[in-house]
Protein backbone atom coordinates (compact mmCIF):
# COMPACT_ATOMS: atom_id res chain seq x y z
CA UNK A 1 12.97 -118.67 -44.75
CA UNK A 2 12.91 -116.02 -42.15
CA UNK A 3 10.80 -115.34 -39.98
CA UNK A 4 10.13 -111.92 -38.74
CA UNK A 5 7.64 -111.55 -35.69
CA UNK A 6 6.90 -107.61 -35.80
CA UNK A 7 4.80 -105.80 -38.47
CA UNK A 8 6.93 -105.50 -41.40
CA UNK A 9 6.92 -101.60 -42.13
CA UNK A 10 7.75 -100.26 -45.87
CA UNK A 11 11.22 -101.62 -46.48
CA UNK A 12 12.98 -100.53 -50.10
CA UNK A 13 12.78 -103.15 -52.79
CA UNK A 14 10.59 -105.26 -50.34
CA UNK A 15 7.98 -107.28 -52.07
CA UNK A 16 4.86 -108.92 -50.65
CA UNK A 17 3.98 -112.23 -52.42
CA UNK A 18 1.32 -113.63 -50.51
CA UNK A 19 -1.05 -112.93 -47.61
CA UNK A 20 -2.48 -116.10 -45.68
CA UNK A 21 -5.54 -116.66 -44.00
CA UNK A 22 -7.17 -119.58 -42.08
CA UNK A 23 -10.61 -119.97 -43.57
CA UNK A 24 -13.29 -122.01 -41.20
CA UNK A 25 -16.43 -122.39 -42.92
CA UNK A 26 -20.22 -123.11 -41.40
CA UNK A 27 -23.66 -123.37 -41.61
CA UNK A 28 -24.54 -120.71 -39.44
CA UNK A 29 -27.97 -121.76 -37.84
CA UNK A 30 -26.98 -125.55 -36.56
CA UNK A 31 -22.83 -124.75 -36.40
CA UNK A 32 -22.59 -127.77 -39.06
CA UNK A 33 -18.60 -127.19 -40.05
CA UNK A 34 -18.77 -127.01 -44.28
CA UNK A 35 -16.11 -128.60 -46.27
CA UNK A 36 -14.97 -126.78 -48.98
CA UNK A 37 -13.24 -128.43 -51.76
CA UNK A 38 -9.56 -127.01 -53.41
CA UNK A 39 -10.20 -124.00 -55.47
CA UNK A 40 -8.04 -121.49 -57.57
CA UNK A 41 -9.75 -118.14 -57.89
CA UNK A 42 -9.93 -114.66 -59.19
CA UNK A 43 -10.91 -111.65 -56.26
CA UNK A 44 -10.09 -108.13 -57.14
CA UNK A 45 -6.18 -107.71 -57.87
CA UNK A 46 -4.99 -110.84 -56.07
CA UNK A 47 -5.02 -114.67 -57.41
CA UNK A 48 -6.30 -117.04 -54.78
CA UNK A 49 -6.42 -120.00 -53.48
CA UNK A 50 -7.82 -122.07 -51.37
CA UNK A 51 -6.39 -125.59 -49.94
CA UNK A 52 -7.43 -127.71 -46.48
CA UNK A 53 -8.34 -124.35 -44.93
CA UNK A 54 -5.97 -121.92 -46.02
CA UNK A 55 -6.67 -119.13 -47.90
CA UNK A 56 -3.62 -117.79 -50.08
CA UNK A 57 -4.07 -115.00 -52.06
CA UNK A 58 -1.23 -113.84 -54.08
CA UNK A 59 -1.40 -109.64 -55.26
CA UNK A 60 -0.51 -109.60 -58.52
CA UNK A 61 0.39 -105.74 -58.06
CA UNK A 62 3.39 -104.02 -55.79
CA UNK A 63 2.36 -103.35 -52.14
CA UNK A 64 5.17 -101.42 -49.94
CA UNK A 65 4.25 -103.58 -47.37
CA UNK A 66 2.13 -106.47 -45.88
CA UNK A 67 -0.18 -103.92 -44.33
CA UNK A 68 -0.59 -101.88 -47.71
CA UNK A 69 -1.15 -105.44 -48.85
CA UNK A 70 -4.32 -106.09 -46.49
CA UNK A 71 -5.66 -102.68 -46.86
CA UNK A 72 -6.37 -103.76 -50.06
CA UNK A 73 -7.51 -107.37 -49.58
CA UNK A 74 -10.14 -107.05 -46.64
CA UNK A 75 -12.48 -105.07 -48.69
CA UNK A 76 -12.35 -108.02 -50.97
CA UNK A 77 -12.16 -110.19 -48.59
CA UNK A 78 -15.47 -109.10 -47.02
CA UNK A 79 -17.54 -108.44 -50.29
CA UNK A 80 -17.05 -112.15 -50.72
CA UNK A 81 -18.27 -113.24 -47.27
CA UNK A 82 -21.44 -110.84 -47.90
CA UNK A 83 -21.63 -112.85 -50.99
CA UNK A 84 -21.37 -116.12 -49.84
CA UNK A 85 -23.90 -115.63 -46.89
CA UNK A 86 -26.36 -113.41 -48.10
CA UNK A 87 -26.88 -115.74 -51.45
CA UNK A 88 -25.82 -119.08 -50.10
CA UNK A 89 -26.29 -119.09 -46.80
CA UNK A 90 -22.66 -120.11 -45.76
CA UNK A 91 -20.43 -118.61 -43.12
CA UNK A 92 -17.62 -118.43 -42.97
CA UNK A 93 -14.42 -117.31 -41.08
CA UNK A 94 -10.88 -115.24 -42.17
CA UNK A 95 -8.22 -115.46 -39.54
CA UNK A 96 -5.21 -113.78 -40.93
CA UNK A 97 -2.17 -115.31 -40.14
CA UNK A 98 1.03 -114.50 -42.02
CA UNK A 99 2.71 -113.17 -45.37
CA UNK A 100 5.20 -114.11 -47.78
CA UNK A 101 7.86 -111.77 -48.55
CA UNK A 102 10.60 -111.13 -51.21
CA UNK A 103 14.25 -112.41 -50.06
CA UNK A 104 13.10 -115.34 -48.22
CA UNK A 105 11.48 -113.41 -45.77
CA UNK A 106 7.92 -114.12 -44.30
CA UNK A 107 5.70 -112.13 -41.54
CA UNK A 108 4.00 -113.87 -39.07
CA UNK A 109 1.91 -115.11 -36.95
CA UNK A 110 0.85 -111.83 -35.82
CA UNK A 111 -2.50 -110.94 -33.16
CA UNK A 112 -5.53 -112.65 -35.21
CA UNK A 113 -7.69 -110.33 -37.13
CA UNK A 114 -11.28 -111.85 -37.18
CA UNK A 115 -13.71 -111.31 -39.65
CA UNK A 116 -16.35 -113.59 -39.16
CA UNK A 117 -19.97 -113.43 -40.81
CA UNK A 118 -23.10 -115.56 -40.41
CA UNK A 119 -26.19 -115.80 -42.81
CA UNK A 120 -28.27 -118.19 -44.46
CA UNK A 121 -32.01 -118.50 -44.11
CA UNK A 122 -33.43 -120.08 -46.55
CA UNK A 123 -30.11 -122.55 -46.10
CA UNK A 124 -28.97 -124.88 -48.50
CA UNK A 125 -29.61 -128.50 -48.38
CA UNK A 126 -25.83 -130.02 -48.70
CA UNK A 127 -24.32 -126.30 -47.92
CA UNK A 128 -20.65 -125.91 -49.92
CA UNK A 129 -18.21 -122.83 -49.89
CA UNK A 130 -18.55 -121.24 -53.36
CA UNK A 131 -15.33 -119.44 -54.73
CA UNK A 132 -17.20 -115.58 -55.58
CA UNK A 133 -17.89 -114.85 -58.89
CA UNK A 134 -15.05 -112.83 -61.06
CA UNK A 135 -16.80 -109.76 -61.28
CA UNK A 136 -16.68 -109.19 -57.41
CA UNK A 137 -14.65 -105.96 -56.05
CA UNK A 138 -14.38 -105.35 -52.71
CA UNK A 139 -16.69 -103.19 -50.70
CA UNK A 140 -16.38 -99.60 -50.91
CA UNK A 141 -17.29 -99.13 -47.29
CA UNK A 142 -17.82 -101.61 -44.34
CA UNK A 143 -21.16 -100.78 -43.47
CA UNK A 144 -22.99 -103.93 -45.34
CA UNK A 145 -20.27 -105.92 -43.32
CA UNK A 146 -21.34 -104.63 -40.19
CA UNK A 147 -25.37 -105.01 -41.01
CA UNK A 148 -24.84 -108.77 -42.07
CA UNK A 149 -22.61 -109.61 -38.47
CA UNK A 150 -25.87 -107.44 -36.71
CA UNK A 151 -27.79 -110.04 -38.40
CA UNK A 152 -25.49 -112.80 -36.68
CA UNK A 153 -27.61 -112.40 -33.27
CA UNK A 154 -30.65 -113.25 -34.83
CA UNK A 155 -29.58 -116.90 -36.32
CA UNK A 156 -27.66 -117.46 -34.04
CA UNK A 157 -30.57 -117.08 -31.28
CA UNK A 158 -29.37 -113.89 -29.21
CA UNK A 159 -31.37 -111.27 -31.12
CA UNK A 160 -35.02 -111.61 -32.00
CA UNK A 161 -35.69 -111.01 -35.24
CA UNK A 162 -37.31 -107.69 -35.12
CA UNK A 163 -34.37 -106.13 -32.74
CA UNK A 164 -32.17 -107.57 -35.75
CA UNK A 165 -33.69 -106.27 -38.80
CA UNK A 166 -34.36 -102.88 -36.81
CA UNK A 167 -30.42 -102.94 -36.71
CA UNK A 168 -30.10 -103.97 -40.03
CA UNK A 169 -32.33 -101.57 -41.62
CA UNK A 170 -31.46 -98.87 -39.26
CA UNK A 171 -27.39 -99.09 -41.00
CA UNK A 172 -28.97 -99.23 -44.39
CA UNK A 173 -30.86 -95.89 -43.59
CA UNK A 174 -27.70 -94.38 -42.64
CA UNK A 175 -26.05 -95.44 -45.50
CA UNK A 176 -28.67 -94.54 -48.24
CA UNK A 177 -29.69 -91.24 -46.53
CA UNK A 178 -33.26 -92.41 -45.13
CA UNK A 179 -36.05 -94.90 -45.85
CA UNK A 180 -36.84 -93.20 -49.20
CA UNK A 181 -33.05 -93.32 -49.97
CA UNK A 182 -33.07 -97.00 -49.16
CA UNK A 183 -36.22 -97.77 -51.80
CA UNK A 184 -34.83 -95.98 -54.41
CA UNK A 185 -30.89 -97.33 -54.14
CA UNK A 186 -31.76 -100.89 -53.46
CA UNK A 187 -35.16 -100.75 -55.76
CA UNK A 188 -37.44 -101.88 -53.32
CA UNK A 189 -40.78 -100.50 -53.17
CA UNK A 190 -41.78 -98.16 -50.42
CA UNK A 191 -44.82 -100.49 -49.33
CA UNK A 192 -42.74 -103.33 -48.17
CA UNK A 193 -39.96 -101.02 -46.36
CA UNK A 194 -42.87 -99.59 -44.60
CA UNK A 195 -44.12 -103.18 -43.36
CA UNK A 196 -41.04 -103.84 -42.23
CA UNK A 197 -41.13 -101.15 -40.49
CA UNK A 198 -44.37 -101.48 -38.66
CA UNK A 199 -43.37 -105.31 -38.09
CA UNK A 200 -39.66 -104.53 -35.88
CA UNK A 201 -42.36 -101.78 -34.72
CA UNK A 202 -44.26 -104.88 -32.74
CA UNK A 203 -43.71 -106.54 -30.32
CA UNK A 204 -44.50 -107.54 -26.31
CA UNK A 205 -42.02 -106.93 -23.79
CA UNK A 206 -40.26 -110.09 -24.05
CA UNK A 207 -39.56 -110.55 -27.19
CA UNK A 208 -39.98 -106.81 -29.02
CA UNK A 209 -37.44 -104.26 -30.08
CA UNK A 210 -39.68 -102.07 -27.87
CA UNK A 211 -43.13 -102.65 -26.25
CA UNK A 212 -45.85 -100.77 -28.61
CA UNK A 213 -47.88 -98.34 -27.63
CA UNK A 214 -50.22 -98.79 -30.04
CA UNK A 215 -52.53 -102.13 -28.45
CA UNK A 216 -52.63 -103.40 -31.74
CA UNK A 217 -48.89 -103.75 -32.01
CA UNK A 218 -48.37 -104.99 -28.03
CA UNK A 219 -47.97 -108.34 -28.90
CA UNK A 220 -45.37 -111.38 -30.22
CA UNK A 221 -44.98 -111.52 -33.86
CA UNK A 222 -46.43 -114.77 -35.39
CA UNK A 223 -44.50 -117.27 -37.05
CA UNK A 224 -45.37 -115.85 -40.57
CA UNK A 225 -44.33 -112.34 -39.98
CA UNK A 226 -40.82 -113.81 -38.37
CA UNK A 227 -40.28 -115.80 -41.59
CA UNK A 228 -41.36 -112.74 -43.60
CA UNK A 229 -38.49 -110.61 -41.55
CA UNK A 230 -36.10 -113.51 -42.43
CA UNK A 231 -36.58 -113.98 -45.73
CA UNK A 232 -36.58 -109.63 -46.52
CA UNK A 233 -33.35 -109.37 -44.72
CA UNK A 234 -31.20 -111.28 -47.15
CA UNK A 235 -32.94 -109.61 -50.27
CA UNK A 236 -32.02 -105.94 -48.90
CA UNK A 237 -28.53 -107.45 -47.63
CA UNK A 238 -27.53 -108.39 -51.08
CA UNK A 239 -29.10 -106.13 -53.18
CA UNK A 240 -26.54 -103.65 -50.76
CA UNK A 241 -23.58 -105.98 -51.50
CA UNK A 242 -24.78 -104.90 -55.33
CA UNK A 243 -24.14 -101.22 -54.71
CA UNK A 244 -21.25 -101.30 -52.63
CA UNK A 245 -19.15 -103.21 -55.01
CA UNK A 246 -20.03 -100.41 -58.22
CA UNK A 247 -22.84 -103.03 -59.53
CA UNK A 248 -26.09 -101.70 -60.52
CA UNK A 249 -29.71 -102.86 -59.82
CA UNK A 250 -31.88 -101.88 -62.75
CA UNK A 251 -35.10 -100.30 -62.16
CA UNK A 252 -37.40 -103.18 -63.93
CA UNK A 253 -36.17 -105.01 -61.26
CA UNK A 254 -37.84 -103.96 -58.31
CA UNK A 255 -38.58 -105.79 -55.44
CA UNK A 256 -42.28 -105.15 -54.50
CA UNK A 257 -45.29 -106.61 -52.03
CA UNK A 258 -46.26 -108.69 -55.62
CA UNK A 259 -43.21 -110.66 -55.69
CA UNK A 260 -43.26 -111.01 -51.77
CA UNK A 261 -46.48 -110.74 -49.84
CA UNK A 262 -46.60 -111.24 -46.51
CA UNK A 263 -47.21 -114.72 -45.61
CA UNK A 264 -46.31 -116.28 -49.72
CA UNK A 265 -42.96 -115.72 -51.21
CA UNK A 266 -42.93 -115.22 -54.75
CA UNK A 267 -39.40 -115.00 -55.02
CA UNK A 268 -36.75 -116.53 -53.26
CA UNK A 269 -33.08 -115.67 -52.18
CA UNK A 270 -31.46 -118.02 -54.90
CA UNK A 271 -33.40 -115.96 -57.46
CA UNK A 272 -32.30 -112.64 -56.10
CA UNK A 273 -28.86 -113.97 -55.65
CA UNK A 274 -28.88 -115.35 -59.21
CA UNK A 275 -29.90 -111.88 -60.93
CA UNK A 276 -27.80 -109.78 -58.94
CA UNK A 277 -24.60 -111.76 -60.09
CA UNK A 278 -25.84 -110.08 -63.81
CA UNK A 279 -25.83 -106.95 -62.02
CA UNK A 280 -22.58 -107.38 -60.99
CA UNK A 281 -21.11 -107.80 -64.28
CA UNK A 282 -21.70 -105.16 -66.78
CA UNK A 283 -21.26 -102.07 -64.24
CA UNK A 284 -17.57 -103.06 -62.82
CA UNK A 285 -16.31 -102.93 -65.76
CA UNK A 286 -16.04 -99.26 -65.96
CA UNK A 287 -15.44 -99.16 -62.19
CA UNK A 288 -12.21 -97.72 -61.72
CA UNK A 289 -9.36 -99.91 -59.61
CA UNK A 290 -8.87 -98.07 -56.38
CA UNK A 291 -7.49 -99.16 -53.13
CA UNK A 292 -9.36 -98.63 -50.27
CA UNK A 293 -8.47 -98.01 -46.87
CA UNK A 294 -10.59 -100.22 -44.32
CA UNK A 295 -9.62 -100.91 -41.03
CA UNK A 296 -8.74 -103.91 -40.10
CA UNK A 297 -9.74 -104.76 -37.06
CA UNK A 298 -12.87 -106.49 -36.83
C-alpha cells in the first residue's frame, strides 16, 4: 500500500474506504484509563469499529475525498462523545490518524486533530466505553461540544463549579435565544434555571465567578449547592445532545424543582440518560440525511 503524506485533495474515481482514529478512553475525575472491549457499530452513514484502541469507521457512501469524508464523521463523532459523557460519565479521546483509500492507496499520519471531552459526575462504579445507540446522528452544530469541554475545567479541578456552569449555561443561552428559550427547548422549568442562576451568581472572591454585591450572595457555595450545580449540568447537557441530533423532548417530560430540589435528587443522570435514548428514536427517523460542515480543528 501507498502511502501518501499530504492531504489527499478530490482525485477522479478516488474512493475513501476508511477513516482511522486512536480512541483513549477515561474516567475523567481520577484519570483512571477505561478499557473498552471490541465492538462493531452503527454511527450515522459509516460502519464502525472499534479494536485495542482504534477506531475504524468505514462510510458506506462516496466521499470525493478523505476530508469530505471527516466533514461528515466529526459531527458524529462528537454527538457520541456528548453521549457517552453526559449519560455515562466516560471520556474519552479521538486522535485522527489516517485513511484508507481506493487503489491501494492510504493517507496518513497527518497533524493530530484532537477532540477530547470529559464528563461524568455521578460516575459509574466499574466505568466501560459504551458503543452509542443506533439512533444517534451527529450534531447539527458544535456548540454542545464546546459547553461539555467548558465543563472539563470544573472536573478536572481548574474551574470552580459556578465559573463552569456560568460557561455552560451562558452557550446554551446563545444557542436557544435566552433563558426563556433554554426552558422551553430543553423542557426545564423556569424555577430551577433561575436557581442556577442565582447560585453561579454567588460566590467570595476566591472561589466565585464574580464577588456579589448583594451580602447575602458574598460568600463560598456549600457543599450541597456544588453537588446541586453538578448534578443540573449533565441533565441540561444531554437533554441539548437531544435537540442537536433532530430528537425531541416531550413536554410531559419536564424537568422541574419536584424532581430535583435543591439539596435531594429525585432523579438521577442514568434516568435522564435512559429516557432521552426514547427521545432519540422516534424523531430521527424523519430527520433528513445531510452532511454537515464542522470544522475540524478542535
Amino acid at each position: 500500500m501507498t502511502t501518501l503524506r499530504s492531504p489527499v485533495t478530490e482525485i477522479e474515481g478516488l474512493k475513501v474506504l476508511s477513516l482511522s482514529y486512536l480512541i483513549a478512553a477515561t474516567e475523567p475525575t481520577t484519570s483512571t484509563p477505561v478499557e473498552a472491549e471490541p465492538m462493531d457499530f452503527q454511527l450515522g452513514g459509516f460502519k464502525c469499529h472499534l479494536e485495542e484502541g482504534v477506531l475504524t469507521a468505514a462510510p458506506e457512501g462516496s466521499f470525493p475525498s478523505v476530508e469530505a469524508a471527516r466533514q461528515a464523521f466529526t459531527p458524529l463523532l462528537r454527538a457520541w462523545q456528548v453521549w457517552s459523557l453526559a449519560g455515562h460519565g466516560v471520556a474519552f479521546e479521538a486522535t485522527y490518524q489516517s485513511a484508507e483509500l481506493s487503489g491501494g492507496l492510504a493517507e496518513g499520519p497527518s497533524p493530530a486533530v484532537s477532540l477530547e471531552l470529559v464528563m461524568g459526575r455521578p460516575r459509574p462504579a466499574i466505568p466501560t466505553l459504551k458503543s452509542p445507540p443506533s439512533e444517534l446522528r451527529g450534531l447539527r452544530r458544535r456548540d454542545a461540544f464546546d459547553a461539555t469541554r467548558r465543563w472539563q475545567e470544573v472536573l478536572e479541578g481548574s474551574e470552580s463549579a459556578s465559573a463552569g456552569a456560568y460557561g455552560v449555561l451562558t452557550v446554551l443561552e446563545h444557542m436557544y435565544e435566552g433563558r426563556a428559550g433554554v426552558a422551553k427547548t430543553l423542557q426545564v422549568s423556569n424555577r430551577l434555571l433561575d436557581e442556577l442562576g442565582r447560585l453561579i451568581s454567588t460566590g467570595d472572591a476566591r472561589y466565585g465567578r464574580k464577588v456579589a454585591s448583594d451580602p447575602s450572595r458574598h460568600r463560598a457555595l456549600t457543599n450541597i449547592e456544588e453537588r446541586w450545580i453538578e448534578g443540573l449540568i449533565p441533565h441540561l447537557l444531554y437533554r441539548s445532545l437531544v435537540i442537536e441530533v433532530g430528537g425531541h423532548i416531550p413536554p410531559d417530560k419536564k424537568l422541574t424543582a419536584k424532581e430535583y430540589p435543591l439539596g435531594r435528587f429525585v432523579m438521577t443522570v442514568d434516568q435522564t440518560a435512559s429516557a432521552t435514548a426514547r427521545w432519540l428514536s422516534a424523531p430521527l427517523t424523519a430527520v433528513q440525511d445531510e452532511q454537515v460542515t464542522t470544522p475540524l480543528n478542535s
